[in-house]
Protein backbone atom coordinates (compact mmCIF):
# COMPACT_ATOMS: atom_id res chain seq x y z
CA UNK A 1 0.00 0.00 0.00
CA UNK A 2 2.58 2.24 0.89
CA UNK A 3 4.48 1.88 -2.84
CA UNK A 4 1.21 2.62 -4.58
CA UNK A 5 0.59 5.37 -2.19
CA UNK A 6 4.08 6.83 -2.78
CA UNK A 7 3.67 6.22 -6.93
CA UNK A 8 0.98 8.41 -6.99
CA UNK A 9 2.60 11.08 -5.06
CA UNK A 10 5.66 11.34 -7.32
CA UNK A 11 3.02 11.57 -10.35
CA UNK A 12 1.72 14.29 -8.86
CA UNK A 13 4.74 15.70 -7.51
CA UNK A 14 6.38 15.90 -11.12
CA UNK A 15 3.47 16.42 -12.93
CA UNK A 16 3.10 19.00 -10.96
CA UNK A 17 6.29 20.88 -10.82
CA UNK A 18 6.70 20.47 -14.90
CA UNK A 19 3.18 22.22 -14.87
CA UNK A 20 3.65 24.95 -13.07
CA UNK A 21 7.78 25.32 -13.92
CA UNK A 22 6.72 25.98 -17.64
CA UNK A 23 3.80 28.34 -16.47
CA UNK A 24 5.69 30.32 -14.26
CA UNK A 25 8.92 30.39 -16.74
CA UNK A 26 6.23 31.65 -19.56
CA UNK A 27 5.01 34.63 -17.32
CA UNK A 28 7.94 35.06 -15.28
CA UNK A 29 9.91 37.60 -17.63
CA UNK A 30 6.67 40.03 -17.96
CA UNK A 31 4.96 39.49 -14.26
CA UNK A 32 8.56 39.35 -12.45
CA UNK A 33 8.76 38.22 -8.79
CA UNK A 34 5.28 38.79 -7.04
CA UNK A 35 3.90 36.57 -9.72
CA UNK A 36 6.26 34.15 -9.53
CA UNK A 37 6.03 33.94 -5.33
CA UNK A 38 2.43 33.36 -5.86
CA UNK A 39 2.82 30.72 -8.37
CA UNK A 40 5.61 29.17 -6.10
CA UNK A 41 3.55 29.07 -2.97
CA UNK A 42 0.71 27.44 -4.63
CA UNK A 43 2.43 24.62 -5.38
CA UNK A 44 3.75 24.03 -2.02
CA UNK A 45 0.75 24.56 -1.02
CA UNK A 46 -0.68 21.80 -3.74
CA UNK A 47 2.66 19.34 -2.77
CA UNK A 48 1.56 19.72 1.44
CA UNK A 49 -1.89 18.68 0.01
CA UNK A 50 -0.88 16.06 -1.88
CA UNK A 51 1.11 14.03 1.10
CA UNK A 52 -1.55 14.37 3.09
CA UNK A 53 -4.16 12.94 0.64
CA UNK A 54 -2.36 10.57 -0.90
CA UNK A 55 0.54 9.58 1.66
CA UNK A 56 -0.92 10.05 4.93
CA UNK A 57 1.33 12.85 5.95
CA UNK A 58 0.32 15.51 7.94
CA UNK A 59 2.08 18.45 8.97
CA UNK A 60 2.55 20.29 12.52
CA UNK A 61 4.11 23.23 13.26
CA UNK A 62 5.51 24.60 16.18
CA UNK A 63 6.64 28.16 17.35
CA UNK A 64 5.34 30.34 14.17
CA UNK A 65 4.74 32.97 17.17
CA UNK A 66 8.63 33.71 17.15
CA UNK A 67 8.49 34.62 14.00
CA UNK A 68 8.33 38.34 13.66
CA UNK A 69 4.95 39.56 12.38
CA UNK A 70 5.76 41.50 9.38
CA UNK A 71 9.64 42.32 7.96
CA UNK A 72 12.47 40.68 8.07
CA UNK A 73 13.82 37.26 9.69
CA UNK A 74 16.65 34.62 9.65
CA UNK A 75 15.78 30.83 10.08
CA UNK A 76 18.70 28.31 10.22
CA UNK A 77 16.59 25.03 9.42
CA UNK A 78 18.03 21.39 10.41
CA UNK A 79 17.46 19.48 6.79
CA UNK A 80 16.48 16.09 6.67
CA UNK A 81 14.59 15.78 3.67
CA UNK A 82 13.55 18.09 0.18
CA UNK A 83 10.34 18.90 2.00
CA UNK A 84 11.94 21.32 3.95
CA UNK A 85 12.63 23.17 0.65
CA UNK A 86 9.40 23.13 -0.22
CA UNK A 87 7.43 23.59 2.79
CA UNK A 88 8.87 27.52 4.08
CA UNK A 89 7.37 28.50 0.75
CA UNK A 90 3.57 27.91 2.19
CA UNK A 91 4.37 28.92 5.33
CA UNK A 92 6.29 32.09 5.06
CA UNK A 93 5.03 35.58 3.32
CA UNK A 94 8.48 36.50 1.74
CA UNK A 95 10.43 33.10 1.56
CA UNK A 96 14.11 33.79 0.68
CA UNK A 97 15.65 30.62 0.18
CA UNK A 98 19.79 30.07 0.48
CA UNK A 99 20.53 26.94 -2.00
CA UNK A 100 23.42 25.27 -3.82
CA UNK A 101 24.56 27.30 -7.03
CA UNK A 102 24.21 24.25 -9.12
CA UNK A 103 20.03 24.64 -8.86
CA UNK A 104 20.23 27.57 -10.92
CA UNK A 105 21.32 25.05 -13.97
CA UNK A 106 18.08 23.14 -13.81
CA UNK A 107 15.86 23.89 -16.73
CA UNK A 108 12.85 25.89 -15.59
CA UNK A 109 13.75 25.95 -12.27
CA UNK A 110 16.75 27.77 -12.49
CA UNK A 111 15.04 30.50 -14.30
CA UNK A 112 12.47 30.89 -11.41
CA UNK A 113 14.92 30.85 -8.60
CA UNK A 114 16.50 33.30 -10.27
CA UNK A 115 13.07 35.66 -10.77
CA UNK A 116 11.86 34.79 -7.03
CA UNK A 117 15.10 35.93 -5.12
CA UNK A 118 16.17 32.93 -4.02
CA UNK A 119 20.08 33.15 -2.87
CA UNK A 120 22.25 31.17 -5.08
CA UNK A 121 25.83 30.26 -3.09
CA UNK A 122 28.73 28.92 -5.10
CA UNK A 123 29.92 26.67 -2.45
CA UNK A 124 33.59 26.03 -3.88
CA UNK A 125 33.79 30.01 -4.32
CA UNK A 126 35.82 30.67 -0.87
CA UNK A 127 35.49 34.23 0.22
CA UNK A 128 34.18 35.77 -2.72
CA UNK A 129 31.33 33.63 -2.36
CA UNK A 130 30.85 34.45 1.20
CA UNK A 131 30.80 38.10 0.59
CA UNK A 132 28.42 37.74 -2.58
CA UNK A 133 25.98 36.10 0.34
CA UNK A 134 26.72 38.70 2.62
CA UNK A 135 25.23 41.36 -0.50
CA UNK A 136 22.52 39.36 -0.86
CA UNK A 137 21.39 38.45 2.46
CA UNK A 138 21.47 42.49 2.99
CA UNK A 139 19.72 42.84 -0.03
CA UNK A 140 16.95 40.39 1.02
CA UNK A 141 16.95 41.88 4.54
CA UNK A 142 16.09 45.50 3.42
CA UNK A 143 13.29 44.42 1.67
CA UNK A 144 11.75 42.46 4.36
CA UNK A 145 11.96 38.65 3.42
CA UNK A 146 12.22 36.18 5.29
CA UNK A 147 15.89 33.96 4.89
CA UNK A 148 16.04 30.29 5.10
CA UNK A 149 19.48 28.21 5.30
CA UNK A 150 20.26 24.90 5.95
CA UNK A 151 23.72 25.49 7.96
CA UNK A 152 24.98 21.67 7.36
CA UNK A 153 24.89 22.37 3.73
CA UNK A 154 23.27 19.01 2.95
CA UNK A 155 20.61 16.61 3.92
CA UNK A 156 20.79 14.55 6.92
CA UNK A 157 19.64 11.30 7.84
CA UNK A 158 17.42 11.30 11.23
CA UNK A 159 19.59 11.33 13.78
CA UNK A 160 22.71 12.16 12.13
CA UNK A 161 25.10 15.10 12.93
CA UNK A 162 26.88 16.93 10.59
CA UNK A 163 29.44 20.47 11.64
CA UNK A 164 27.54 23.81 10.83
CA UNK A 165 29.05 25.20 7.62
CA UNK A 166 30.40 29.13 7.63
CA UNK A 167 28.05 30.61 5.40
CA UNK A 168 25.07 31.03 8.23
CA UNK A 169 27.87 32.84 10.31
CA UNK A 170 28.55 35.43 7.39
CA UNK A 171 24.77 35.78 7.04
CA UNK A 172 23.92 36.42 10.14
CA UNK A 173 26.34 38.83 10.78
CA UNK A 174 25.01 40.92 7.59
CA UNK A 175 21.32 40.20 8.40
CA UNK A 176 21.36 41.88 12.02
CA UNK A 177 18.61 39.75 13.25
CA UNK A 178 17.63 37.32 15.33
CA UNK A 179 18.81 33.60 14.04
CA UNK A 180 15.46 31.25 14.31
CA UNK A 181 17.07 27.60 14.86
CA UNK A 182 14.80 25.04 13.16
CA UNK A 183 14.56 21.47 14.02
CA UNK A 184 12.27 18.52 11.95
CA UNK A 185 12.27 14.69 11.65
CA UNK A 186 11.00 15.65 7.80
CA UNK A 187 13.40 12.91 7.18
CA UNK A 188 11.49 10.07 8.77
CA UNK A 189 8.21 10.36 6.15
CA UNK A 190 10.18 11.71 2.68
CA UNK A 191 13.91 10.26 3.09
CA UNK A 192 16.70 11.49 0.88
CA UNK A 193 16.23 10.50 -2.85
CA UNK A 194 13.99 8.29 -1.24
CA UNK A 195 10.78 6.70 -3.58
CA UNK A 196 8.91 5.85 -0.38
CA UNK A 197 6.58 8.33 1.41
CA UNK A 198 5.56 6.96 4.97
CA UNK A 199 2.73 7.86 6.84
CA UNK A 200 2.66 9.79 10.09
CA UNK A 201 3.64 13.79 11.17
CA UNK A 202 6.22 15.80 9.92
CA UNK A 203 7.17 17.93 12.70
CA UNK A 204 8.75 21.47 12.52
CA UNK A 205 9.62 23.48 15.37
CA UNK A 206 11.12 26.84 15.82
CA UNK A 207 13.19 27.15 18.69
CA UNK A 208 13.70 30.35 20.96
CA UNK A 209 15.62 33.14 18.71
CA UNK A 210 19.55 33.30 18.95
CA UNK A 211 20.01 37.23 19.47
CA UNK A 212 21.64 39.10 16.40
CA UNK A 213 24.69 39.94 18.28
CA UNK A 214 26.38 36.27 19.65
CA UNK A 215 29.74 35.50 18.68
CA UNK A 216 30.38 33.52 15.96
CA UNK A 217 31.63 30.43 17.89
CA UNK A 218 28.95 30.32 20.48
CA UNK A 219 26.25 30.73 17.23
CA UNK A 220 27.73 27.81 15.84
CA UNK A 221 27.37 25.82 19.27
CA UNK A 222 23.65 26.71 19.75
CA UNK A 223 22.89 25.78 16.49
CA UNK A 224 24.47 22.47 16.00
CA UNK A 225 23.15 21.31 19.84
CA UNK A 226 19.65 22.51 18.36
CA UNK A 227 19.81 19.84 15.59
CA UNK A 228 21.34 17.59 17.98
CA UNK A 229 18.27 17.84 20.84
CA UNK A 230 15.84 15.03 19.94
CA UNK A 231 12.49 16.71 18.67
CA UNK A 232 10.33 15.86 21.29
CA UNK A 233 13.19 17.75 24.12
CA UNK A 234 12.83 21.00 21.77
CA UNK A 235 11.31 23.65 23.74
């Protein structure tokens, strides 16, 4: 049950996304980036819906009070699965995205991360790249979206730990705002480049807000024992 379950998702899934990636990537060049969040926030909205119709996965959030109510913030998301890069699209107003240069070489999808904003990050670029972040997160800050990294640069499996990578340390520096710490067990219902889809709750919590101002090291240490704290210990 679960395989058929989980074969209908990914035809919808990428049906889907080929829909909507040649809709938005038609418009996108005369309608520009309001058009283009709408379009992208409809199908999260549309890929949320379809786990929970077809999969059996449901979604609960936690702590969307800490978020402020209108401008900008910084959330530094634990990242278990590619639901978590789908599902701050739905939930935030101005979702900012950080993600791996080599996205914006995907046809169609490329073309819209580049139209909604999204921060690209060439991740072999050393200190240039960092500073082209820093521009860009400052950029995104001053007009009021919201910022979402992954700090261990790649997808975890539940459970694992993986070192906090430098790039959230030069973005929060440049955003001047609170850092929202972000934990999930996405990872136990959509697995990495995994086919199967498994019923249940994806949880998401955000934690209590690391002020603007902490040193880099101690940033670093709150964040990686806040993907280390079992889910159901996050406060």
């Amino acid at each position: 049950m679960t395989a058929l379950r989980s074969l209908a998702f990914n035809i919808w899934f990428f049906g889907l996304t080929l829909v909507l990636a040649l809709y938005g990537t038609a418009l996108a060049p005369f309608r520009g980036m309001p058009m283009t969040r709408a379009l992208t926030r409809r199908w999260a909205r549309l890929v949320v819906g379809g786990l929970r119709v077809l999969c059996g996965i449901r979604l609960e959030v936690r702590g969307l009070e800490r978020l402020p109510a209108d401008g900008p913030a910084l959330l530094a998301s634990h990242h278990e699965s590619a639901f978590d890069t789908i599902v701050w699209l739905m939930l935030l107003p101005r979702c900012t995205y950080v993600m791996k240069h080599e996205l914006r070489r995907l046809p169609l999808f490329g073309a819209l991360t580049r139209v909604a904003g999204h921060i690209a990050v060439d991740r072999a670029g050393g200190a240039a790249a960092l500073r082209t972040l820093a521009r860009e997160t400052e950029r995104a800050v001053g007009a009021g979206r919201q910022i979402v990294i992954f700090p261990e640069g790649t997808r975890t499996a539940p459970g694992q730990v993986v070192p906090v990578q430098p790039g959230v340390v030069a973005i929060a520096a440049r955003a001047g705002v609170p850092v929202i710490p972000v934990a999930t067990d996405s990872g136990r219902h959509w697995g990495r480049r995994a086919f199967y889809k498994r019923p249940g709750t994806i949880h998401i919590h955000l934690l209590a807000p690391i002020p603007a101002d902490t040193p880099r090291a101690e940033l670093v240490r709150r964040l990686e024992a806040a993907f280390a704290t079992p889910l159901e210990d996050c406060g």
